[in-house]
N, C-alpha and C. Protein backbone atom coordinates (compact mmCIF):
# COMPACT_ATOMS: atom_id res chain seq x y z
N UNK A 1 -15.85 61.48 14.26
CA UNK A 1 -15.28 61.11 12.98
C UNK A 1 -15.97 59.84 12.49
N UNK A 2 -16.28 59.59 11.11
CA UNK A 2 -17.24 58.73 10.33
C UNK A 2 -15.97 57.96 9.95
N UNK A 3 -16.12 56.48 10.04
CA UNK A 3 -15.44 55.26 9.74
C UNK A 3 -15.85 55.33 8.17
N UNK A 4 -14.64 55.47 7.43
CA UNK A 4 -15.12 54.75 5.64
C UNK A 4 -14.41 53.65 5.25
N UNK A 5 -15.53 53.27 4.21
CA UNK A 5 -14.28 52.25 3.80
C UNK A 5 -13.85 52.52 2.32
N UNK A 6 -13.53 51.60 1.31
CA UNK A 6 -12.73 52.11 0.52
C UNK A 6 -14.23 52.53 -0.64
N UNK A 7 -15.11 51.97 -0.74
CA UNK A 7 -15.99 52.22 -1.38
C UNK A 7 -16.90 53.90 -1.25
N UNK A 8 -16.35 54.58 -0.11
CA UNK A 8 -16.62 55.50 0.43
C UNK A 8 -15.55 56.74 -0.10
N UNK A 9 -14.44 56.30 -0.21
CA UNK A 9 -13.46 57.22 -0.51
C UNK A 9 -13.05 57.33 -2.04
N UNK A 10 -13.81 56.23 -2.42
CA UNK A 10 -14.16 56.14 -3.99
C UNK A 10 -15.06 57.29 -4.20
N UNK A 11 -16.24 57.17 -3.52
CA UNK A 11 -17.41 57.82 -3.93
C UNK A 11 -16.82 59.49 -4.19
N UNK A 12 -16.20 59.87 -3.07
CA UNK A 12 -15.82 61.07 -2.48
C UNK A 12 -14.77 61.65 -3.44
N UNK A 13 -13.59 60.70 -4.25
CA UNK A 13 -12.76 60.96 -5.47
C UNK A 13 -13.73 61.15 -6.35
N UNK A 14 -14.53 60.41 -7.07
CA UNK A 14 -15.35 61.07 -8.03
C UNK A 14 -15.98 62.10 -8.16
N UNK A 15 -16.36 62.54 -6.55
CA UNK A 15 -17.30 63.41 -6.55
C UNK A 15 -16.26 64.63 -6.62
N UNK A 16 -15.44 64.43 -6.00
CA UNK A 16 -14.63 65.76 -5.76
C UNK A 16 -13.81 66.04 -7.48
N UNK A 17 -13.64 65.32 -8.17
CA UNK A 17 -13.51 65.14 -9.60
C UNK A 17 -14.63 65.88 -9.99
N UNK A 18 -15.61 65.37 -10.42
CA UNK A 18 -16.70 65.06 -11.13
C UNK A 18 -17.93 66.27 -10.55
N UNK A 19 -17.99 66.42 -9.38
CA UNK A 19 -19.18 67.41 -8.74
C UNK A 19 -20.41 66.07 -9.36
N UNK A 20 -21.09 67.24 -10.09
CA UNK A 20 -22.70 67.01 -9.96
C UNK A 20 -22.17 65.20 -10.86
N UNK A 21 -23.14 64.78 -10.29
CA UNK A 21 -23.18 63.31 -11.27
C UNK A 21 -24.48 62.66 -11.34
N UNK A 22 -24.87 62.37 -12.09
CA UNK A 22 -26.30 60.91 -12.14
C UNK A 22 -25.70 59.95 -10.95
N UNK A 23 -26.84 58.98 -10.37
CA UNK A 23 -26.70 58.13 -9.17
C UNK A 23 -26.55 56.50 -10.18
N UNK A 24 -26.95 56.91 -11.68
CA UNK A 24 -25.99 55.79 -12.28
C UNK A 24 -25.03 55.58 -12.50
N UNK A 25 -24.63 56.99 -12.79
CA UNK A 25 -22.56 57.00 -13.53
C UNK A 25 -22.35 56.81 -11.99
N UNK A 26 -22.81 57.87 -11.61
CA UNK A 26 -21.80 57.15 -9.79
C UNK A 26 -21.62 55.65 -9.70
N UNK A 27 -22.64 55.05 -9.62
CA UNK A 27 -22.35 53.56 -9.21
C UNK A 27 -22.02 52.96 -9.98
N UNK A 28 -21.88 53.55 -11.16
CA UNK A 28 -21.46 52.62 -12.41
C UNK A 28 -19.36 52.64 -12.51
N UNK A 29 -18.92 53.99 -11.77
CA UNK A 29 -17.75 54.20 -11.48
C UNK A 29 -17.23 53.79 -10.74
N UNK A 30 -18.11 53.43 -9.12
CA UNK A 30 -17.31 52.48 -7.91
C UNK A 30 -17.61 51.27 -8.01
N UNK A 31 -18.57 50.96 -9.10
CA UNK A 31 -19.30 49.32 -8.57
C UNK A 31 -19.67 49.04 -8.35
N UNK A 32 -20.84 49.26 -7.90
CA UNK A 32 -22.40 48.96 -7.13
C UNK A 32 -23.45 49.15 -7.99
N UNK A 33 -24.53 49.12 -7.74
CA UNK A 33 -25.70 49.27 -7.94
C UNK A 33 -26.25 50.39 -7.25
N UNK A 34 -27.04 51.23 -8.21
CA UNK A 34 -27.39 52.46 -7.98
C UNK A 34 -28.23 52.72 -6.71
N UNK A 35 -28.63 51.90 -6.24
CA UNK A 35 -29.28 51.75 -4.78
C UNK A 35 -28.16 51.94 -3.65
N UNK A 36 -27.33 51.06 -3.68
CA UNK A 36 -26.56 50.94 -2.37
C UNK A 36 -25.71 52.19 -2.38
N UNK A 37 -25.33 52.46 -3.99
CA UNK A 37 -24.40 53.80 -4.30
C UNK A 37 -25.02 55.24 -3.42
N UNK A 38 -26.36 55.13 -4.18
CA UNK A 38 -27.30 56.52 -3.44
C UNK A 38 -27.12 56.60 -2.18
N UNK A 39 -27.05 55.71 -1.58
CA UNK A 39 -27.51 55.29 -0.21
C UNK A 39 -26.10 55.83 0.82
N UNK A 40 -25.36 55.34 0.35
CA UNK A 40 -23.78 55.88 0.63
C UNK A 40 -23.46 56.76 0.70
N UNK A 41 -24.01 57.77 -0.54
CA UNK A 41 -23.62 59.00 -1.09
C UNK A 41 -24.76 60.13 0.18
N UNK A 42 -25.98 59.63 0.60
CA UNK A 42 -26.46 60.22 1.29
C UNK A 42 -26.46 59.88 2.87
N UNK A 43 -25.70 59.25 2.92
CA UNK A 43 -24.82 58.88 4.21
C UNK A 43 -23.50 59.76 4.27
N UNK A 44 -22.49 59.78 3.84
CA UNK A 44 -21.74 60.91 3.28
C UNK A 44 -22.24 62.45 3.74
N UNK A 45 -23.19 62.52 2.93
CA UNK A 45 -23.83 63.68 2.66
C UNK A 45 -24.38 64.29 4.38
N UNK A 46 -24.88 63.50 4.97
CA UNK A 46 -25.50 63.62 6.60
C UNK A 46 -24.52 63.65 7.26
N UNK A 47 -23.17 63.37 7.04
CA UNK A 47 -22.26 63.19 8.29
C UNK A 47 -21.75 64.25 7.74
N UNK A 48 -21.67 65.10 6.72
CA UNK A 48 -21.33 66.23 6.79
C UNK A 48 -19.81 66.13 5.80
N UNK A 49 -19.29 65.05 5.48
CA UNK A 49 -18.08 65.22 4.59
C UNK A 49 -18.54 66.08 3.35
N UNK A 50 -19.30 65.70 2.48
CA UNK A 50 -20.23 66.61 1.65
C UNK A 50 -20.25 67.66 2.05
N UNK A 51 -19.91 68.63 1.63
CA UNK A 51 -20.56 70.03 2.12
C UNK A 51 -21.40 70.71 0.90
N UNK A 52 -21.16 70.18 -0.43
CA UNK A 52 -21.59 71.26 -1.23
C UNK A 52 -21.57 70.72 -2.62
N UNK A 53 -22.20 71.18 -3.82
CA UNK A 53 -21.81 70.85 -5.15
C UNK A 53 -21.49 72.17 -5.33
N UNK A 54 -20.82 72.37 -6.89
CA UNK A 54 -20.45 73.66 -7.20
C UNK A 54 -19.77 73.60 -8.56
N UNK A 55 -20.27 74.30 -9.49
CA UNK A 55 -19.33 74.44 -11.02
C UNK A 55 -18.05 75.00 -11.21
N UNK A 56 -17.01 74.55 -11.89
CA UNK A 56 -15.88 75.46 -12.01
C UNK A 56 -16.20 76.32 -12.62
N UNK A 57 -16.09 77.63 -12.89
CA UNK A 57 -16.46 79.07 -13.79
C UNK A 57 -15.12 79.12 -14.31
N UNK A 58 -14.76 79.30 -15.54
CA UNK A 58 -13.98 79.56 -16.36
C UNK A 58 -13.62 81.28 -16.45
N UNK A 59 -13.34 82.08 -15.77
CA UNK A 59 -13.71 83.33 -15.48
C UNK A 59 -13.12 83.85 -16.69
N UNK A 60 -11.93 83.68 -17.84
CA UNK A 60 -11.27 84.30 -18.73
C UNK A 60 -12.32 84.24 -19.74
N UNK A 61 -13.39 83.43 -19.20
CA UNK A 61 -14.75 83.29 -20.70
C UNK A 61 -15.74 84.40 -20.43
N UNK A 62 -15.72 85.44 -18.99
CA UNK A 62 -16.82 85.57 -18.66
C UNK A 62 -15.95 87.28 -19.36
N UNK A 63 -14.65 87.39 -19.69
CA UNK A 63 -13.90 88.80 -19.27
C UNK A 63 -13.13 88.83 -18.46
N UNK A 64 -12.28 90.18 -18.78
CA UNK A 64 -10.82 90.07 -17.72
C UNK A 64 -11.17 90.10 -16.28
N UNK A 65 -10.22 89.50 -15.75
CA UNK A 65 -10.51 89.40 -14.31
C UNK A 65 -8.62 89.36 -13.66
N UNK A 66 -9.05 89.44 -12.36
CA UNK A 66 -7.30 89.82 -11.65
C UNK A 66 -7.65 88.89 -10.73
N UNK A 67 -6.54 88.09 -9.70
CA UNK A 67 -6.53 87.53 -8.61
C UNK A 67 -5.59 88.18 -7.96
N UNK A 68 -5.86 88.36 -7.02
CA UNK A 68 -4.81 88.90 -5.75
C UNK A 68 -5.36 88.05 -4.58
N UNK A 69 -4.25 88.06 -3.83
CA UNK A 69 -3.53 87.26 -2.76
C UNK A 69 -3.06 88.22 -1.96
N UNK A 70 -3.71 88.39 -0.44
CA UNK A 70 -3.33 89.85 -0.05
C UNK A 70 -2.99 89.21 1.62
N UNK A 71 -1.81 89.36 2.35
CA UNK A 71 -1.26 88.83 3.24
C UNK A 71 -1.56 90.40 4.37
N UNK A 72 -2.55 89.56 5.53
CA UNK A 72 -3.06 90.65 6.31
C UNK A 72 -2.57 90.70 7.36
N UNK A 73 -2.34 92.17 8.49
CA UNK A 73 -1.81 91.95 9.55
C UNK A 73 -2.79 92.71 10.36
N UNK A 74 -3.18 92.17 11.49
CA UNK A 74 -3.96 93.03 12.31
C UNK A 74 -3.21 94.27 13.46
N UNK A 75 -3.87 95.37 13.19
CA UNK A 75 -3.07 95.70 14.50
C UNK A 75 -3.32 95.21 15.76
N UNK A 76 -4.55 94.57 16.37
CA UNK A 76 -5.04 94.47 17.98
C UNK A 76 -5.20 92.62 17.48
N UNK A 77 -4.36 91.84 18.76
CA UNK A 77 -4.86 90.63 18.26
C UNK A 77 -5.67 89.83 19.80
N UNK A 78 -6.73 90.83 19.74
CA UNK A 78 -7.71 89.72 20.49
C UNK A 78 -8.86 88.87 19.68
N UNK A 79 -9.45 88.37 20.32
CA UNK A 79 -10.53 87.47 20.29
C UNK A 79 -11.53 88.04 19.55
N UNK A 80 -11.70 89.52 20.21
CA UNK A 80 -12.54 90.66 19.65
C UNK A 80 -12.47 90.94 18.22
N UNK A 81 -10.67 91.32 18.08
CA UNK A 81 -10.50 92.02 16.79
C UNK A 81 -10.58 91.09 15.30
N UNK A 82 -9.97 89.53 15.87
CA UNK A 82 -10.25 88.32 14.98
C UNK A 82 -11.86 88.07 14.28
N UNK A 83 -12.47 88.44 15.62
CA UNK A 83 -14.33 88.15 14.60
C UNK A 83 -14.40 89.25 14.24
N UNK A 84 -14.07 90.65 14.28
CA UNK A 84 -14.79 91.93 13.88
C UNK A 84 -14.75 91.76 12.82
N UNK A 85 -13.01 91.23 12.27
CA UNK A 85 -12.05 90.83 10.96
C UNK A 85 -12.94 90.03 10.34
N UNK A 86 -12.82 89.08 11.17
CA UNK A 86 -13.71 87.74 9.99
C UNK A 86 -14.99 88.31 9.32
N UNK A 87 -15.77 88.86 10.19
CA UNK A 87 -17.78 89.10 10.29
C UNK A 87 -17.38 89.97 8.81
N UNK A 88 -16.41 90.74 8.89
CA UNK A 88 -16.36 92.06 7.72
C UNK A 88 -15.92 91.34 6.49
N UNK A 89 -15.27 90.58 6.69
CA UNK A 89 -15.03 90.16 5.10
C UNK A 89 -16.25 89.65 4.10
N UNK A 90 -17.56 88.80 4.96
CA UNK A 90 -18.22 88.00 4.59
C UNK A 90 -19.09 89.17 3.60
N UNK A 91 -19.20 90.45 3.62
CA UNK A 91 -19.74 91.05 3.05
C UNK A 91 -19.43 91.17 1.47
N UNK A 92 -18.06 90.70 1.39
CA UNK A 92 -16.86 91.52 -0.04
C UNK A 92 -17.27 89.92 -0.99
N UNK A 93 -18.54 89.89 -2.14
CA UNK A 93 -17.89 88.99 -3.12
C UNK A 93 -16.57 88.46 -3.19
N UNK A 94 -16.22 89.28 -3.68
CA UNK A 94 -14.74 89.61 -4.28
C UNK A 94 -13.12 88.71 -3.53
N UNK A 95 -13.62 88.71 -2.24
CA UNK A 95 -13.37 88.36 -1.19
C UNK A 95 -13.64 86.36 -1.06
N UNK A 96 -12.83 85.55 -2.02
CA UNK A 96 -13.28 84.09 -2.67
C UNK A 96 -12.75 83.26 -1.42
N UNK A 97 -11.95 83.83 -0.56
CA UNK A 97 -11.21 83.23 0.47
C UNK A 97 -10.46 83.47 1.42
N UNK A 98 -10.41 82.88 2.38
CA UNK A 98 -9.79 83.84 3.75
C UNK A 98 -8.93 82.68 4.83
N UNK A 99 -8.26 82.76 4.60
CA UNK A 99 -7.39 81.96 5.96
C UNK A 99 -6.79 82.13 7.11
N UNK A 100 -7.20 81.82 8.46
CA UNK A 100 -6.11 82.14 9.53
C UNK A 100 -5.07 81.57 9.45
N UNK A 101 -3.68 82.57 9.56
CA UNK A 101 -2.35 81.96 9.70
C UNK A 101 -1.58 81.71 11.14
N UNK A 102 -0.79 81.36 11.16
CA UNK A 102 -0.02 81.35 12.30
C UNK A 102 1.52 81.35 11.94
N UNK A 103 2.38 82.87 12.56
CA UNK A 103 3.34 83.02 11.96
C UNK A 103 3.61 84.59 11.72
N UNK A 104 4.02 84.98 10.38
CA UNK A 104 4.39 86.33 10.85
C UNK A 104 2.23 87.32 10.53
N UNK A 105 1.67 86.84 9.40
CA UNK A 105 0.74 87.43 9.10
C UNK A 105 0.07 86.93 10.18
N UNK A 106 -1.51 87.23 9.86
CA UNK A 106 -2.90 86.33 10.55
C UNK A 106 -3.37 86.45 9.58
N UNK A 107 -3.31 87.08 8.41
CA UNK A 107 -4.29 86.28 7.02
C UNK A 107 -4.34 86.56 5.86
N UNK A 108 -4.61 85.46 5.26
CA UNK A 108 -4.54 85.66 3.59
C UNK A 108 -5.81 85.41 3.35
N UNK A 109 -5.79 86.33 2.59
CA UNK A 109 -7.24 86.68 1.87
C UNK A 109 -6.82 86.14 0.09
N UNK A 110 -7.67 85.71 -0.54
CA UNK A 110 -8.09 85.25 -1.94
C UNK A 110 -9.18 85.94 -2.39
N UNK A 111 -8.59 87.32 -3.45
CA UNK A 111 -9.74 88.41 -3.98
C UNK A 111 -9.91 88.15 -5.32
N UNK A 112 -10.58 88.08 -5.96
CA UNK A 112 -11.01 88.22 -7.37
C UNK A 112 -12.06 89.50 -7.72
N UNK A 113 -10.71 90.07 -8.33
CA UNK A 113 -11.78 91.60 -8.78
C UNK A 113 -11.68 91.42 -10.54
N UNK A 114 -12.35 92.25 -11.39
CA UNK A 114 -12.52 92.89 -12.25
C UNK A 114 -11.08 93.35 -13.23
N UNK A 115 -10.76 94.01 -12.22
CA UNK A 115 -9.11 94.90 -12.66
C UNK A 115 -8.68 95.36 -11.28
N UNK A 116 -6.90 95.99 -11.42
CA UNK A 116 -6.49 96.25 -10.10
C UNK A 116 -7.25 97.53 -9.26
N UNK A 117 -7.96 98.49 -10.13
CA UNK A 117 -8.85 99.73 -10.03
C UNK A 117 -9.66 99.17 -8.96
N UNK A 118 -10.69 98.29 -9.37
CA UNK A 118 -11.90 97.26 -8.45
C UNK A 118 -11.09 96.81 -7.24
N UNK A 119 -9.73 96.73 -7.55
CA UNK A 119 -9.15 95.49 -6.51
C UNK A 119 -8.49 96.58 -4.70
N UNK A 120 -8.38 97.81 -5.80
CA UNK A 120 -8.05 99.19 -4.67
C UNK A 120 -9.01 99.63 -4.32
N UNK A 121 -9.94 100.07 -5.10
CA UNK A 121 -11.37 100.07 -4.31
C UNK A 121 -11.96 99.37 -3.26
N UNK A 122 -11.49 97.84 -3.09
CA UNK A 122 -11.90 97.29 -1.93
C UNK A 122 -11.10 97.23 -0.99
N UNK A 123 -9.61 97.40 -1.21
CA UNK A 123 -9.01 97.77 -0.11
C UNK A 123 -9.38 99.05 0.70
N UNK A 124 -9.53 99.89 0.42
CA UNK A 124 -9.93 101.49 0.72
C UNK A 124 -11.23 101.21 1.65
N UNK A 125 -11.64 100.58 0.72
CA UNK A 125 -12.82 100.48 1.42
C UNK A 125 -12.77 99.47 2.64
N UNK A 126 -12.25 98.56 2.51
CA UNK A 126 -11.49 97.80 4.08
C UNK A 126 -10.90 98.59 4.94
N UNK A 127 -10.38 99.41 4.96
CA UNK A 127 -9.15 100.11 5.22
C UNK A 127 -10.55 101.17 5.83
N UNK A 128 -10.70 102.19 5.33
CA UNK A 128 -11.66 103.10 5.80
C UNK A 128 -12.85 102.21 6.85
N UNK A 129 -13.42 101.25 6.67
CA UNK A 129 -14.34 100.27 7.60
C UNK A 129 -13.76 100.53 8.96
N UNK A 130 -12.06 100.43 8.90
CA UNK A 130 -11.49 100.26 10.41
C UNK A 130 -11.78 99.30 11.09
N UNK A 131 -11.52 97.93 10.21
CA UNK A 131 -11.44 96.58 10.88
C UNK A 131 -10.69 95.98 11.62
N UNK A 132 -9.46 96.92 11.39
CA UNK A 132 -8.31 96.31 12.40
C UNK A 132 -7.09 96.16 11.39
N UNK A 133 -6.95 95.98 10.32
CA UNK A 133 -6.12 96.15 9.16
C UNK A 133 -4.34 97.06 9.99
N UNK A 134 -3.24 96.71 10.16
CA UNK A 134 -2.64 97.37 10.21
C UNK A 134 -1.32 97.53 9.12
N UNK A 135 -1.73 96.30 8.52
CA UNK A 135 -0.76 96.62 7.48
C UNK A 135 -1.16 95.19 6.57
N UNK A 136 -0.82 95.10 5.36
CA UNK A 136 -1.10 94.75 4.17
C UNK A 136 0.02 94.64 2.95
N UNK A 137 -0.11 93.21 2.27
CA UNK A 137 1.29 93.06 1.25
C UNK A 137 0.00 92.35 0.02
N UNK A 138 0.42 92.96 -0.69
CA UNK A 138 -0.66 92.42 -2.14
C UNK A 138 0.11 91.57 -3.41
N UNK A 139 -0.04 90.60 -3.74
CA UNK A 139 0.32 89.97 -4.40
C UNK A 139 -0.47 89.65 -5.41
N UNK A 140 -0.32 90.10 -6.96
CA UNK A 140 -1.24 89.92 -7.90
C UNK A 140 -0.82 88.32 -8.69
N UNK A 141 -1.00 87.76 -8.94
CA UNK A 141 -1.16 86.59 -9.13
C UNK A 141 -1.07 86.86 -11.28
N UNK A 142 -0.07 86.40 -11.65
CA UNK A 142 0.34 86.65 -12.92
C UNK A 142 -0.02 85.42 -13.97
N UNK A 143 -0.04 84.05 -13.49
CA UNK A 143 -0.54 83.14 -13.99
C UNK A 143 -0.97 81.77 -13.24
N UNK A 144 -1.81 80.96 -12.78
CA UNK A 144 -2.17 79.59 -12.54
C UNK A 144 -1.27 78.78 -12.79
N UNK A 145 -0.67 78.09 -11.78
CA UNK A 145 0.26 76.77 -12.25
C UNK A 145 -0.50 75.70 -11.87
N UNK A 146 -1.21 75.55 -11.27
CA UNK A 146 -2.43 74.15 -10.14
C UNK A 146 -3.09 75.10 -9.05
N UNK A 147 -4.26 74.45 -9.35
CA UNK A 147 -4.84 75.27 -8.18
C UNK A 147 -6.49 74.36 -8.85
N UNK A 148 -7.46 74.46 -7.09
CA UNK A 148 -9.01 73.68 -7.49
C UNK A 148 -8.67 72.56 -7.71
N UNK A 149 -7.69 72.01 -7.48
CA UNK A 149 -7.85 70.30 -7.98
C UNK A 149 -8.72 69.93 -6.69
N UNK A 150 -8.91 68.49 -7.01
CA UNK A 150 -9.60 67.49 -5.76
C UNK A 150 -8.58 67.56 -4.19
N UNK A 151 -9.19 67.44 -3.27
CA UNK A 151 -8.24 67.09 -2.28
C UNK A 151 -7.68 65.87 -2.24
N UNK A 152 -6.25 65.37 -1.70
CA UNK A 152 -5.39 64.42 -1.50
C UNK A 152 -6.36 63.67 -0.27
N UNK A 153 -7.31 62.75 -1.14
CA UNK A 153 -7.89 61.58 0.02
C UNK A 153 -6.98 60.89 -0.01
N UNK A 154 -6.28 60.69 -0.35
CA UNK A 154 -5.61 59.19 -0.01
C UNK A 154 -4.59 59.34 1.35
N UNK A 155 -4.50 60.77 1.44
CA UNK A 155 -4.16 60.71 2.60
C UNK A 155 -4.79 60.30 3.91
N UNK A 156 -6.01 60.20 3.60
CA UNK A 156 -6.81 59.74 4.68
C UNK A 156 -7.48 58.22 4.65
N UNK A 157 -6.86 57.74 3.50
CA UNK A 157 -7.72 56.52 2.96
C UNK A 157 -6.76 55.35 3.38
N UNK A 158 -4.89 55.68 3.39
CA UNK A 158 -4.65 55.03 3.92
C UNK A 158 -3.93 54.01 2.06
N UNK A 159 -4.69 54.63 1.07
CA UNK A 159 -3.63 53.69 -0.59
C UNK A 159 -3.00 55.11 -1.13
N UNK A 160 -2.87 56.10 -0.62
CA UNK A 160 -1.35 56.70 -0.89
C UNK A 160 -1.86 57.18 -2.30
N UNK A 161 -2.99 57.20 -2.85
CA UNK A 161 -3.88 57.26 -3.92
C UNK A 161 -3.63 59.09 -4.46
């Protein structure tokens, strides 16, 4: 684990705000000078807190689109049947997210299809693969209340921020 200090968890709110930025507005937002800022930011970046830049897509601009939220149950729960599960999803676009649970499921999946047509199509097609699937609850997702915000650093920062 990488020691920060508060100039660090600055950097990391903006960025997680902001994504892509100039190495002036950055330092011009925590306070530094664009040297020591860069310098930070690619310190950051090597220890691996960084993982990525990335645009929000506005998907209602691109055409209709559906979200489903699909709560998975395996039938076999070894070691085996958990990666067969995992390895198979990585194939499905569509497929935006995947979580192990602990509890009554083992996973929720985050799909973004087209329409619910696209969205049965990839079940079927999961389902026929014979990944281990033994049962399945689908939840279509009717409107956004919060969701994609920044993560809660301040929980780790220690100002409750």
């Amino acid at each position: 684990m990488i020691k920060l200090d508060a100039r660090d968890f600055d950097i990391l709110r903006v960025l997680a705000r902001e994504g892509r930025i100039s190495k002036s507005v950055l330092a011009e937002k925590i306070g530094l000078s664009p040297t020591p800022a860069w310098e930070r930011l690619k310190k950051l970046e090597k220890a691996g807190l960084i993982e990525g830049y990335r645009a929000e897509i506005n998907l209602r601009k691109l055409g209709p689109s559906v979200t489903v939220f699909v709560a998975a149950e395996l039938a076999d729960h070894t070691q085996a049947s958990f990666r067969t599960f995992e390895a198979s999803l990585q194939a499905h676009e569509e497929i935006v997210a995947c979580w192990a649970l602990g509890g009554g499921f083992d996973y929720l999946l985050q799909i973004v299809t087209r329409d619910i047509d696209a969205y049965q199509r990839l079940i079927d097609t999961l389902l026929d693969a014979r990944i281990g699937i033994a049962r399945y609850f689908t939840y279509i997702v009717t409107k956004q209340v919060k969701g994609g915000g920044p993560p809660p650093l301040g929980l780790f920062a220690g100002d409750g921020d």
